[in-house]
C-alpha atoms as a PDB file:
ATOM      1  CA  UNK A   1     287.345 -12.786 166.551  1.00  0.00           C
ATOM      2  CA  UNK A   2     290.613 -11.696 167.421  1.00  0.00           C
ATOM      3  CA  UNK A   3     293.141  -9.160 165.605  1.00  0.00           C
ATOM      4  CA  UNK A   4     296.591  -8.753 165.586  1.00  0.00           C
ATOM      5  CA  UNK A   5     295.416  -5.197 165.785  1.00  0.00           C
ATOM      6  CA  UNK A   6     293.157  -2.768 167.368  1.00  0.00           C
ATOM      7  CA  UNK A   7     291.366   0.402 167.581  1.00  0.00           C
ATOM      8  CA  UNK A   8     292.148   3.180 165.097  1.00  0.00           C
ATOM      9  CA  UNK A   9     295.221   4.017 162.855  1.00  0.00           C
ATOM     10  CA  UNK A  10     297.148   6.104 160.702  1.00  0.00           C
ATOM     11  CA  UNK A  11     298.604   5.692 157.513  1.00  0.00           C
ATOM     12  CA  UNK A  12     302.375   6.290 157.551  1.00  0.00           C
ATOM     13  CA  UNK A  13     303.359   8.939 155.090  1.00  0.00           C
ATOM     14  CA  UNK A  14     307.129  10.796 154.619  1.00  0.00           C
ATOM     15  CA  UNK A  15     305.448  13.852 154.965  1.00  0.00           C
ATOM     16  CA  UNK A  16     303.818  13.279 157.958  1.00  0.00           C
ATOM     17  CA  UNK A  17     307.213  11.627 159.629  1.00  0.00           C
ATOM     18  CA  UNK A  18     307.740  14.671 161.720  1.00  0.00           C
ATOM     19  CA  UNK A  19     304.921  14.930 162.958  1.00  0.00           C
ATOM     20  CA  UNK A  20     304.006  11.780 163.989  1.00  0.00           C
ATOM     21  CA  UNK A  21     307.411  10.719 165.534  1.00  0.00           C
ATOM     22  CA  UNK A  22     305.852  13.495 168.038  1.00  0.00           C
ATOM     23  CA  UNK A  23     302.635  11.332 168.838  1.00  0.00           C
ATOM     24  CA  UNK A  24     301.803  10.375 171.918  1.00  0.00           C
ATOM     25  CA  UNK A  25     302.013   6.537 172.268  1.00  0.00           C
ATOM     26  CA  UNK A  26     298.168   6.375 172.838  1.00  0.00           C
ATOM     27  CA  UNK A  27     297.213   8.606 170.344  1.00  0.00           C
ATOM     28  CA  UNK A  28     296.757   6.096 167.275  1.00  0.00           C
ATOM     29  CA  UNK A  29     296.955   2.418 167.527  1.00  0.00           C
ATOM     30  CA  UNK A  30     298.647   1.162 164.291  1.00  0.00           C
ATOM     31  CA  UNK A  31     300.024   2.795 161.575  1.00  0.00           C
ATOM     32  CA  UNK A  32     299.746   1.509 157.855  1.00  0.00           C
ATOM     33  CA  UNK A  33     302.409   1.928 154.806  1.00  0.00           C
ATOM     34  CA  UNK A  34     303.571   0.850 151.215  1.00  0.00           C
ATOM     35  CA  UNK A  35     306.080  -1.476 151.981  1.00  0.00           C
ATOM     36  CA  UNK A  36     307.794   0.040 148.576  1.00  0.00           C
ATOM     37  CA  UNK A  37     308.140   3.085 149.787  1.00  0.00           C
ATOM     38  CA  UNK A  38     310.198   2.127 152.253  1.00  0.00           C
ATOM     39  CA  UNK A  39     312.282  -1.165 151.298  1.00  0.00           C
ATOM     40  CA  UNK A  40     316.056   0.221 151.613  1.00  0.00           C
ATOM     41  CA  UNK A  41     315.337   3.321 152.750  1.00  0.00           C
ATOM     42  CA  UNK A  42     318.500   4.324 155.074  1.00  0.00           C
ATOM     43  CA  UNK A  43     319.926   7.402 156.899  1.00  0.00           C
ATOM     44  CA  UNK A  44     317.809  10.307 158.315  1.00  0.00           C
ATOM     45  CA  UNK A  45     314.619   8.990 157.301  1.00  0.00           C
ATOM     46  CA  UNK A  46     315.213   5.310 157.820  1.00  0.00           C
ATOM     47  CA  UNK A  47     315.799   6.034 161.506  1.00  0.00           C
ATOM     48  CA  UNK A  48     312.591   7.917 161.457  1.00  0.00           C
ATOM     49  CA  UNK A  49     310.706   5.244 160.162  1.00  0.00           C
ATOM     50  CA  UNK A  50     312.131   2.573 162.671  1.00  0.00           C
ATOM     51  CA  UNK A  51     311.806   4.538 165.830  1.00  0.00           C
ATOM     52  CA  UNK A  52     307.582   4.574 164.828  1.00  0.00           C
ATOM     53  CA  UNK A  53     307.277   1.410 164.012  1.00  0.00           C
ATOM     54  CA  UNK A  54     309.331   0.799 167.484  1.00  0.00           C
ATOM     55  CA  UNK A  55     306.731   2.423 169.102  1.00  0.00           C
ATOM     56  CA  UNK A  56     303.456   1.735 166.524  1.00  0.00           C
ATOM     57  CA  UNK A  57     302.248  -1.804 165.701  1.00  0.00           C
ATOM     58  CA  UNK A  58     302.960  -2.086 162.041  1.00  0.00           C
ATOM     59  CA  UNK A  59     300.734  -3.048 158.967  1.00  0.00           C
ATOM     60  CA  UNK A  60     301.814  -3.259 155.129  1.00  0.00           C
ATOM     61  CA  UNK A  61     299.241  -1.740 152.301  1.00  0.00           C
ATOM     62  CA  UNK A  62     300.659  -2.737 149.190  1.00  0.00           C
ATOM     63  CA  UNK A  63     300.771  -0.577 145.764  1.00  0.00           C
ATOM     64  CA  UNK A  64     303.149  -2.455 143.006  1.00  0.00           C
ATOM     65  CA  UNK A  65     302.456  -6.490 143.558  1.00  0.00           C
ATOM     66  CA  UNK A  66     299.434  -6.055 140.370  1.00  0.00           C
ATOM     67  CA  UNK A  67     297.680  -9.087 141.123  1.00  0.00           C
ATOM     68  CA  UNK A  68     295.660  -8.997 137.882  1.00  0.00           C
ATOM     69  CA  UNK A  69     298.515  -7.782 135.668  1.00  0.00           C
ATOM     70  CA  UNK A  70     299.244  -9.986 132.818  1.00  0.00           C
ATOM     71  CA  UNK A  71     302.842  -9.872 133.370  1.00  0.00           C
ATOM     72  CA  UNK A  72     304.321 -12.526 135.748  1.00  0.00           C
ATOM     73  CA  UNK A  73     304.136 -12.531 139.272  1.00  0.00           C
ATOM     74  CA  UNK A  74     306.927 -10.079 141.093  1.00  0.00           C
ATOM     75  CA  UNK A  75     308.645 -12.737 143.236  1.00  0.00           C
ATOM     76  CA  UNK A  76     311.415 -10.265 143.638  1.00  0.00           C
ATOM     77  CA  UNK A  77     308.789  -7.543 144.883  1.00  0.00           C
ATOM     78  CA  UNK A  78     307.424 -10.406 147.034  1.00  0.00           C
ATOM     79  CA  UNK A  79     310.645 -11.418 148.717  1.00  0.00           C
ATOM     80  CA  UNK A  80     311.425  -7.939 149.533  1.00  0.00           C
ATOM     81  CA  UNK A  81     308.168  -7.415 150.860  1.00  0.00           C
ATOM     82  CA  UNK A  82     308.629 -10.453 153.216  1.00  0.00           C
ATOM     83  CA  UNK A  83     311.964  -9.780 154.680  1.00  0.00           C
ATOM     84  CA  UNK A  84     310.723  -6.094 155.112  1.00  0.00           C
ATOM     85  CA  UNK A  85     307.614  -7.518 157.211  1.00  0.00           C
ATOM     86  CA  UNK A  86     310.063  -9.711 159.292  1.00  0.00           C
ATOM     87  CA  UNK A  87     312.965  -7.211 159.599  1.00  0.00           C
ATOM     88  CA  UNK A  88     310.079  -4.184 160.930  1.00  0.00           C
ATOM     89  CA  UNK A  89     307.390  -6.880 162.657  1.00  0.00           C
ATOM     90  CA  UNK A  90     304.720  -6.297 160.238  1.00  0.00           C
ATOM     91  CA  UNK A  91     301.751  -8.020 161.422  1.00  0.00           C
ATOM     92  CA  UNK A  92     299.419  -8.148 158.173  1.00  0.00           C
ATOM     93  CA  UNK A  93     300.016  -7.439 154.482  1.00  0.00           C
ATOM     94  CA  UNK A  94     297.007  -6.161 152.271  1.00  0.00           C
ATOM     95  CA  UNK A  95     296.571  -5.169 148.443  1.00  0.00           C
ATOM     96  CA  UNK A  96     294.475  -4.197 145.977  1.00  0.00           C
ATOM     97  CA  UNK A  97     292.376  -6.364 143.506  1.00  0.00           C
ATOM     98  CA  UNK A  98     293.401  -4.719 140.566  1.00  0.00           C
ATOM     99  CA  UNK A  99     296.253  -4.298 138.859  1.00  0.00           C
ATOM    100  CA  UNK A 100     298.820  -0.956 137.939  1.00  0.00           C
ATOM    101  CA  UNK A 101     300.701  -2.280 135.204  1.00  0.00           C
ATOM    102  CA  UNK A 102     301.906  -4.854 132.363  1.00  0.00           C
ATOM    103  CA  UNK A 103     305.806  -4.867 132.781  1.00  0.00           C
ATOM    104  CA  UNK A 104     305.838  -1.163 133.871  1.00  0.00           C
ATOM    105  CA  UNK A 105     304.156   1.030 136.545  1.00  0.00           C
ATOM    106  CA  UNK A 106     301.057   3.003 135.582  1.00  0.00           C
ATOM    107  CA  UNK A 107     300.952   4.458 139.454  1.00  0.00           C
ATOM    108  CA  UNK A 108     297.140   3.652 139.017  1.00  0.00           C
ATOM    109  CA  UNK A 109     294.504   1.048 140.070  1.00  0.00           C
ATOM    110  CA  UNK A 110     293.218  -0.336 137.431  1.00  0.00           C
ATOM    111  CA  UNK A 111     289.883  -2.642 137.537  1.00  0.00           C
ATOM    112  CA  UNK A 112     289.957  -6.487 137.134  1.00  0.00           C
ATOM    113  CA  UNK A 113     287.572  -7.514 133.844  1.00  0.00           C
ATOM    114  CA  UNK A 114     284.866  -8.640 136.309  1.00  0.00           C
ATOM    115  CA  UNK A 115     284.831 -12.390 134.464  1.00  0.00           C
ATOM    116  CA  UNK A 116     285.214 -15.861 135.306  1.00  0.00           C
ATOM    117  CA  UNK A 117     288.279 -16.206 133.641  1.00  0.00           C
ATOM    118  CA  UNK A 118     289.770 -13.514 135.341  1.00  0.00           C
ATOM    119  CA  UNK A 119     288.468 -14.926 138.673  1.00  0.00           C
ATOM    120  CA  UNK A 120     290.523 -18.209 137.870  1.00  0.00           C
ATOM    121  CA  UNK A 121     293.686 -16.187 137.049  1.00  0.00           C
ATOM    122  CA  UNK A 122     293.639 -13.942 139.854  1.00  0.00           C
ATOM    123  CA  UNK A 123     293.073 -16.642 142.493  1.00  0.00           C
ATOM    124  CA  UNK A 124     296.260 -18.617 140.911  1.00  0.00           C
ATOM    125  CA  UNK A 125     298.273 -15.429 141.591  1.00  0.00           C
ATOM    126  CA  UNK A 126     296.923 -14.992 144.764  1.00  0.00           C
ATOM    127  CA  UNK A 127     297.502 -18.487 145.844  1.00  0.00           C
ATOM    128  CA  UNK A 128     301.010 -18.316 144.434  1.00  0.00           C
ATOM    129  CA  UNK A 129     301.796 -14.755 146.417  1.00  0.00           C
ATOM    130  CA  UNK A 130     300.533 -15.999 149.702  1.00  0.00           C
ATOM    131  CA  UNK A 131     302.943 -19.146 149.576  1.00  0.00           C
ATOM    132  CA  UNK A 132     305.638 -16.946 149.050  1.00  0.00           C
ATOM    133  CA  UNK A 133     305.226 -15.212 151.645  1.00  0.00           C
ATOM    134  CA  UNK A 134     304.007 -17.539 154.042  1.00  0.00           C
ATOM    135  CA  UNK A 135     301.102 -15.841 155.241  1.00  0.00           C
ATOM    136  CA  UNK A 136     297.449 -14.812 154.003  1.00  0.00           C
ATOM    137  CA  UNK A 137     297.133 -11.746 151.992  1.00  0.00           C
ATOM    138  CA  UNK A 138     293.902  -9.191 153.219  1.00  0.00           C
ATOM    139  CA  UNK A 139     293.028  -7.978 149.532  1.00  0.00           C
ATOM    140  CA  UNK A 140     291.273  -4.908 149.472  1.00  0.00           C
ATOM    141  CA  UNK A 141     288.345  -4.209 146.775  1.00  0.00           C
ATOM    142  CA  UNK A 142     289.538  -0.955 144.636  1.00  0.00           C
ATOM    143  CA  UNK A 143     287.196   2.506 143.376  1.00  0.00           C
ATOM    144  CA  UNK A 144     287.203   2.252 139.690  1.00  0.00           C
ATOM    145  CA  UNK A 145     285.778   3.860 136.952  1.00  0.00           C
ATOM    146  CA  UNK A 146     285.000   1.736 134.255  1.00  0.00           C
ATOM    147  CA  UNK A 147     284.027  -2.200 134.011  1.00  0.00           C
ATOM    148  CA  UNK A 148     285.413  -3.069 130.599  1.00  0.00           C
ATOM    149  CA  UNK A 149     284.422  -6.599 129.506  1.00  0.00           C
ATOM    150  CA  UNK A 150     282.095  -7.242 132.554  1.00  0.00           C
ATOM    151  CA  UNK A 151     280.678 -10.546 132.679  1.00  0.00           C
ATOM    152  CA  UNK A 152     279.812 -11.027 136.321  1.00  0.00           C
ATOM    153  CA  UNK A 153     278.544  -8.117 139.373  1.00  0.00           C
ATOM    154  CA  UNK A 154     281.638  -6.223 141.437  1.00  0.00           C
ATOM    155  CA  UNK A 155     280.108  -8.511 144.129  1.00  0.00           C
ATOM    156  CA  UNK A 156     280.285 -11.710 142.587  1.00  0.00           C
ATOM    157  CA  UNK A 157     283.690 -11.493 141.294  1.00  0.00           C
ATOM    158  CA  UNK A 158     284.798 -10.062 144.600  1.00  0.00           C
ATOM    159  CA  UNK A 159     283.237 -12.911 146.756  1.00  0.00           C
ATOM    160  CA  UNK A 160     284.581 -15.989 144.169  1.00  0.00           C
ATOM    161  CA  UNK A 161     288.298 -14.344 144.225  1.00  0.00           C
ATOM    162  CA  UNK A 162     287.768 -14.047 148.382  1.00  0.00           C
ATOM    163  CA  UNK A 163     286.321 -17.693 148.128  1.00  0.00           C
ATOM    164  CA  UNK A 164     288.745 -19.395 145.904  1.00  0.00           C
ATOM    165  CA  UNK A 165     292.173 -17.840 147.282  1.00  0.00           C
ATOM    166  CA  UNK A 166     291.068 -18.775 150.350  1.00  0.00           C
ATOM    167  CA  UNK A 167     292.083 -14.942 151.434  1.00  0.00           C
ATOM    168  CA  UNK A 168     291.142 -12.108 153.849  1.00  0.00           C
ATOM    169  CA  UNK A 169     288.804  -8.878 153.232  1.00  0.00           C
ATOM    170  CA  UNK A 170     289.849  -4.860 153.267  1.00  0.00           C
ATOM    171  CA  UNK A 171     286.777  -3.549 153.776  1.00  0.00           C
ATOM    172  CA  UNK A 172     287.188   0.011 152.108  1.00  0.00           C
ATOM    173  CA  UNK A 173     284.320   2.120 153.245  1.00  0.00           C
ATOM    174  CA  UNK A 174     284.985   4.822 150.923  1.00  0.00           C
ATOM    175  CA  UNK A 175     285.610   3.011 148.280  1.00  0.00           C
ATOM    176  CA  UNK A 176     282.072   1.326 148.220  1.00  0.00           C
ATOM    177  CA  UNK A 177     280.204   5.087 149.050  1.00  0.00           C
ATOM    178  CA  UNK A 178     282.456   6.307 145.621  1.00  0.00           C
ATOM    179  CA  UNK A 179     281.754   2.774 143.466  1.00  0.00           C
ATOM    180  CA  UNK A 180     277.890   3.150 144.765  1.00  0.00           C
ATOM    181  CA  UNK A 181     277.349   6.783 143.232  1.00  0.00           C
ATOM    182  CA  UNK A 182     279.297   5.964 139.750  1.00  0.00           C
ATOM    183  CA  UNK A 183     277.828   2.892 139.381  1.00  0.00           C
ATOM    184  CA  UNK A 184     274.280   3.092 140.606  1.00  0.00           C
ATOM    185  CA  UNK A 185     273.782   0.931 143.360  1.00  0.00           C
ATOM    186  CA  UNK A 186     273.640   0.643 147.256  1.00  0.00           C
ATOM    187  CA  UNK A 187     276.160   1.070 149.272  1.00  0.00           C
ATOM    188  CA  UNK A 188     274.808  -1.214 152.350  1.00  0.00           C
ATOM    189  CA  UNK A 189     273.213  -3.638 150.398  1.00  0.00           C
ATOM    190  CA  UNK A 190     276.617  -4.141 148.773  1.00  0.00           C
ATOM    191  CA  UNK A 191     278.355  -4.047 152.777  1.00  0.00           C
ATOM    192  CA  UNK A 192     275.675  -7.061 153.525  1.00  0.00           C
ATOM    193  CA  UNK A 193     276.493  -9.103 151.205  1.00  0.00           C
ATOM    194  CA  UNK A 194     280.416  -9.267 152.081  1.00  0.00           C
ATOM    195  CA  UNK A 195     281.769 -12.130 153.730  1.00  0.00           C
ATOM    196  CA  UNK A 196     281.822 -11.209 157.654  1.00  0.00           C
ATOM    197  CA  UNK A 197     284.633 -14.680 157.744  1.00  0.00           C
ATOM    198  CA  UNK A 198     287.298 -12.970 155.854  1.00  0.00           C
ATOM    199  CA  UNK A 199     287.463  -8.971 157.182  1.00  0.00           C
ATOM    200  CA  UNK A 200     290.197  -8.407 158.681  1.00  0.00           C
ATOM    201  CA  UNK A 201     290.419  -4.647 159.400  1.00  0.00           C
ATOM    202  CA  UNK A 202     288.860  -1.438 157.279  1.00  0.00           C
ATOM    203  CA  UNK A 203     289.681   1.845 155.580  1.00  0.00           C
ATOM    204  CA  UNK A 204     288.087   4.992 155.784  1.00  0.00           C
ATOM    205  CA  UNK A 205     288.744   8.275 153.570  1.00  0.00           C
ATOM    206  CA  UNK A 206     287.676  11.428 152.100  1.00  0.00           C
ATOM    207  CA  UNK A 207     287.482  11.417 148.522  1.00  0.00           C
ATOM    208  CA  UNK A 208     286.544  14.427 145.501  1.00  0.00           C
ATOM    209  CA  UNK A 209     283.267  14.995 144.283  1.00  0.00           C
ATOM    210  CA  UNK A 210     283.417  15.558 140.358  1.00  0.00           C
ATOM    211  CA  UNK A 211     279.590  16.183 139.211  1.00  0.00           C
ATOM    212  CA  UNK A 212     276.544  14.710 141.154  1.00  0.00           C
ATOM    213  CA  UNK A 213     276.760  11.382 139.873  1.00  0.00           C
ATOM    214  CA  UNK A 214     280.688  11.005 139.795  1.00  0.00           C
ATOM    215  CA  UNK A 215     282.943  10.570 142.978  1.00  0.00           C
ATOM    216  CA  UNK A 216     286.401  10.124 142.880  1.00  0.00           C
ATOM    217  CA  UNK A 217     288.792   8.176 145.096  1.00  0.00           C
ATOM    218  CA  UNK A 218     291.639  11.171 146.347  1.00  0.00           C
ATOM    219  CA  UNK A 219     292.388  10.401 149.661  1.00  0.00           C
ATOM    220  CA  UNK A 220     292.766  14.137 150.214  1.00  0.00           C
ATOM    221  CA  UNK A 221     290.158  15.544 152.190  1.00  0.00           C
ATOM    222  CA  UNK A 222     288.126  14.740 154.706  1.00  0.00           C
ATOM    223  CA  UNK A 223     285.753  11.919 155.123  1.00  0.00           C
ATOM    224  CA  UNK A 224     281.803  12.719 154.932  1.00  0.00           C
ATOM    225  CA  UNK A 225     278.818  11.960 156.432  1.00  0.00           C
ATOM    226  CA  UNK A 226     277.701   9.335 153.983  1.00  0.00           C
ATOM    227  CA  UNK A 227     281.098   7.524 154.523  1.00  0.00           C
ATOM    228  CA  UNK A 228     280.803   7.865 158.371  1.00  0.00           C
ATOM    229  CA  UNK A 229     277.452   6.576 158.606  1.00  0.00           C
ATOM    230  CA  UNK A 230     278.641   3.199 156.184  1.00  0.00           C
ATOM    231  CA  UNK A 231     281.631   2.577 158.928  1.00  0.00           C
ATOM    232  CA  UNK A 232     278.682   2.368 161.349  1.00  0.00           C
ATOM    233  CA  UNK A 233     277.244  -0.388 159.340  1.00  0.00           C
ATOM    234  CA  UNK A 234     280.561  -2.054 158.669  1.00  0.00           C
ATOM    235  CA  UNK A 235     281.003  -2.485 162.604  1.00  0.00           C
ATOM    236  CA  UNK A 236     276.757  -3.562 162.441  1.00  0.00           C
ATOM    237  CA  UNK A 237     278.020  -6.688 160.299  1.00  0.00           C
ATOM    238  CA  UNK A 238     281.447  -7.416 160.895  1.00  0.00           C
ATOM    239  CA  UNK A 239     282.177  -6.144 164.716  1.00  0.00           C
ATOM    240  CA  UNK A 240     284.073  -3.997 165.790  1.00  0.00           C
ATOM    241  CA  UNK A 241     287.281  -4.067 162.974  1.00  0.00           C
ATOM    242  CA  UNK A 242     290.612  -2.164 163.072  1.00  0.00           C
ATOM    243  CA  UNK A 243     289.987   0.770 161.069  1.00  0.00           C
ATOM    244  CA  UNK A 244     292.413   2.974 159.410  1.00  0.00           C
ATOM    245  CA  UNK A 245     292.479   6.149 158.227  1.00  0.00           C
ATOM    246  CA  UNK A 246     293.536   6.719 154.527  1.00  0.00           C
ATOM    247  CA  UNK A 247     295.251  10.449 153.889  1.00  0.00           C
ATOM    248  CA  UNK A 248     297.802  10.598 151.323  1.00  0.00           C
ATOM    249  CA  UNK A 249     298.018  14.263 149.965  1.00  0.00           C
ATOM    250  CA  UNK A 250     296.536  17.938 151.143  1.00  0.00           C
ATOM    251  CA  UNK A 251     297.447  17.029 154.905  1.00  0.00           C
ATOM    252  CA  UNK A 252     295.571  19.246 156.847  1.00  0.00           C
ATOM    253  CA  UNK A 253     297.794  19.488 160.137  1.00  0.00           C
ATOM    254  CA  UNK A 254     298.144  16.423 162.559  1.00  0.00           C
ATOM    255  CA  UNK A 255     294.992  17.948 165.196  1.00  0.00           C
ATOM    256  CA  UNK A 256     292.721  17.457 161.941  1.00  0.00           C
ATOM    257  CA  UNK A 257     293.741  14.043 161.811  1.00  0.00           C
ATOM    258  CA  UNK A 258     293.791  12.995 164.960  1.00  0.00           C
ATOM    259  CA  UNK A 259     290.157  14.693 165.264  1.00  0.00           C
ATOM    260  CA  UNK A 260     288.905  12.022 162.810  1.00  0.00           C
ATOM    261  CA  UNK A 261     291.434   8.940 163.793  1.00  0.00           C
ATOM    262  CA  UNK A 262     289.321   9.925 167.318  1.00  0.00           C
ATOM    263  CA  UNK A 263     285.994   9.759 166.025  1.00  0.00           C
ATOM    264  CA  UNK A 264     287.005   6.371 164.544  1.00  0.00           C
ATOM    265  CA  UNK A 265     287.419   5.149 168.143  1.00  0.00           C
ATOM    266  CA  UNK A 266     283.962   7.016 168.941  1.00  0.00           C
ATOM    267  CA  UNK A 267     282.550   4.650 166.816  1.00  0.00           C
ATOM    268  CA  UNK A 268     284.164   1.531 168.036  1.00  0.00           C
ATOM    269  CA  UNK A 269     283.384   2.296 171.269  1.00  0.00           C
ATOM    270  CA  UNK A 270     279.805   2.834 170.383  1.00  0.00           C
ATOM    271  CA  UNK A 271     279.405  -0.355 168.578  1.00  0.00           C
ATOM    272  CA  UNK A 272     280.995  -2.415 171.264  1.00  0.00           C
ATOM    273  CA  UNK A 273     278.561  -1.341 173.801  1.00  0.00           C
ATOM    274  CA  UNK A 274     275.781  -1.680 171.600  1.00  0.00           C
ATOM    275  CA  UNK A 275     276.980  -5.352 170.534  1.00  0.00           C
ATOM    276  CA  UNK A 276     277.378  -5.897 174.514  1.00  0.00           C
ATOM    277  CA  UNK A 277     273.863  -4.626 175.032  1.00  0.00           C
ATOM    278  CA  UNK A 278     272.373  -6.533 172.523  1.00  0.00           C
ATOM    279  CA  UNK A 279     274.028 -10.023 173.681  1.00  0.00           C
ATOM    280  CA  UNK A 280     272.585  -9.426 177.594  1.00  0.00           C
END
């Protein structure tokens, strides 16, 4: 299959501006933001952000569109988000399945009531979105830490949304390590039963370990064993993905980042030649 995008990337953060306006061009491959957190953004750090994307391949991971909110779709949100993507070249646009909000922000993901019903809704939404903006939206299955009124598995309501938007897969890595240990179950078995048709690239990230049975989804350290070893399966089913990697607070200096963004591309390589080998 091919992607707009390749190899290994960063996700674009105002505190890491600086530091990654000094990159080398081959150092990462994409970088990822929150289209909100930059729509209208001007001046110092507006010319920041458009020399990168100059220079990166661009990708939008949204925050605010709440898909399963019960307040009405954002069509405002989604316009801007569309002539953002056209006036920077974005090449994708992802979100969550969840939703952050009734008609205010919560600045949380919450979880989706994993129900028919709310498969129905969500899909109508989804459909609705993606004619807006013209383009397929890569919706990315959230960490959560409750299933209030659950009906179906995480699995089944996650495959019937993917089926009956007709959308694409963010395969979060981390996020199915951190659901696996709350909840109980396993995290490959869970990876295998994904739909290998609709991934279109994956996230990797470090997350907080509460007590021995509770993980929780930071993005603020770095990522472990466990979580490396599930990318290798991801690229096992899916091929070799885009893979980014998800930091968002308690940077730990741009050489610590680029050390894992690295061993990202360690891994791809290694797949690749092991997906050659095994096609001889």
């Amino acid at each position: 299959m091919q992607y707009p995008i390749h190899g290994a990337g960063l996700g674009l953060r105002r505190a890491l501006l600086s530091d990654m306006a000094r990159l080398e061009s081959d150092a990462i491959n994409f970088v990822e933001v929150a289209p909100e957190n930059w729509i209208g953004v001007g001046g110092r750090f507006g010319r920041q952000f458009r020399s990168l994307t100059e220079r990166f391949p661009l990708i939008c991971h949204g925050l605010s569109l709440s898909i399963g909110s019960p307040a009405a779709l954002d069509i405002a949100l989604l316009t801007d988000i569309k002539n953002f993507m056209r006036e920077h070249n974005a090449l994708l646009y992802s979100e969550h399945l969840s939703y952050c909000g009734d008609y205010g922000q919560l600045y949380d993901l919450m979880p989706i009531p994993f129900t028919s019903e709310a498969v129905d809704y969500v899909v109508d939404r989804i459909k609705r979105a993606q004619d807006i903006l013209e383009r397929r939206i890569i919706m990315e299955h959230v960490s959560y830490y409750a299933a209030p009124g659950q009906e179906m598995t995480e699995i089944e309501f996650l495959n019937a949304v993917l089926e009956g938007a007709d959308c694409e897969l963010l395969v979060d890595v981390n996020n199915i390590y951190v659901n696996s240990i709350n909840f109980g179950y396993d995290a490959n078995e869970f990876l295998q039963s994904l739909p290998v048709h609709r991934a279109a690239y994956v996230h990797i990230a470090g997350h907080y370990v509460e007590a021995e049975d509770i993980r929780i989804d930071t993005h603020a350290s770095d990522v472990i064993e466990p979580v490396w070893n599930l990318l290798d399966k991801a690229y096992e089913r899916f091929g070799v993905l885009p893979t980014l990697l998800e930091r968002d607070f308690n940077f730990p200096g741009m050489p610590a980042l680029l050390s894992e963004t690295n061993r990202i591309k360690a891994a791809q390589t290694r797949a690749a030649t092991q997906l050659r080998a095994s096609t001889r």
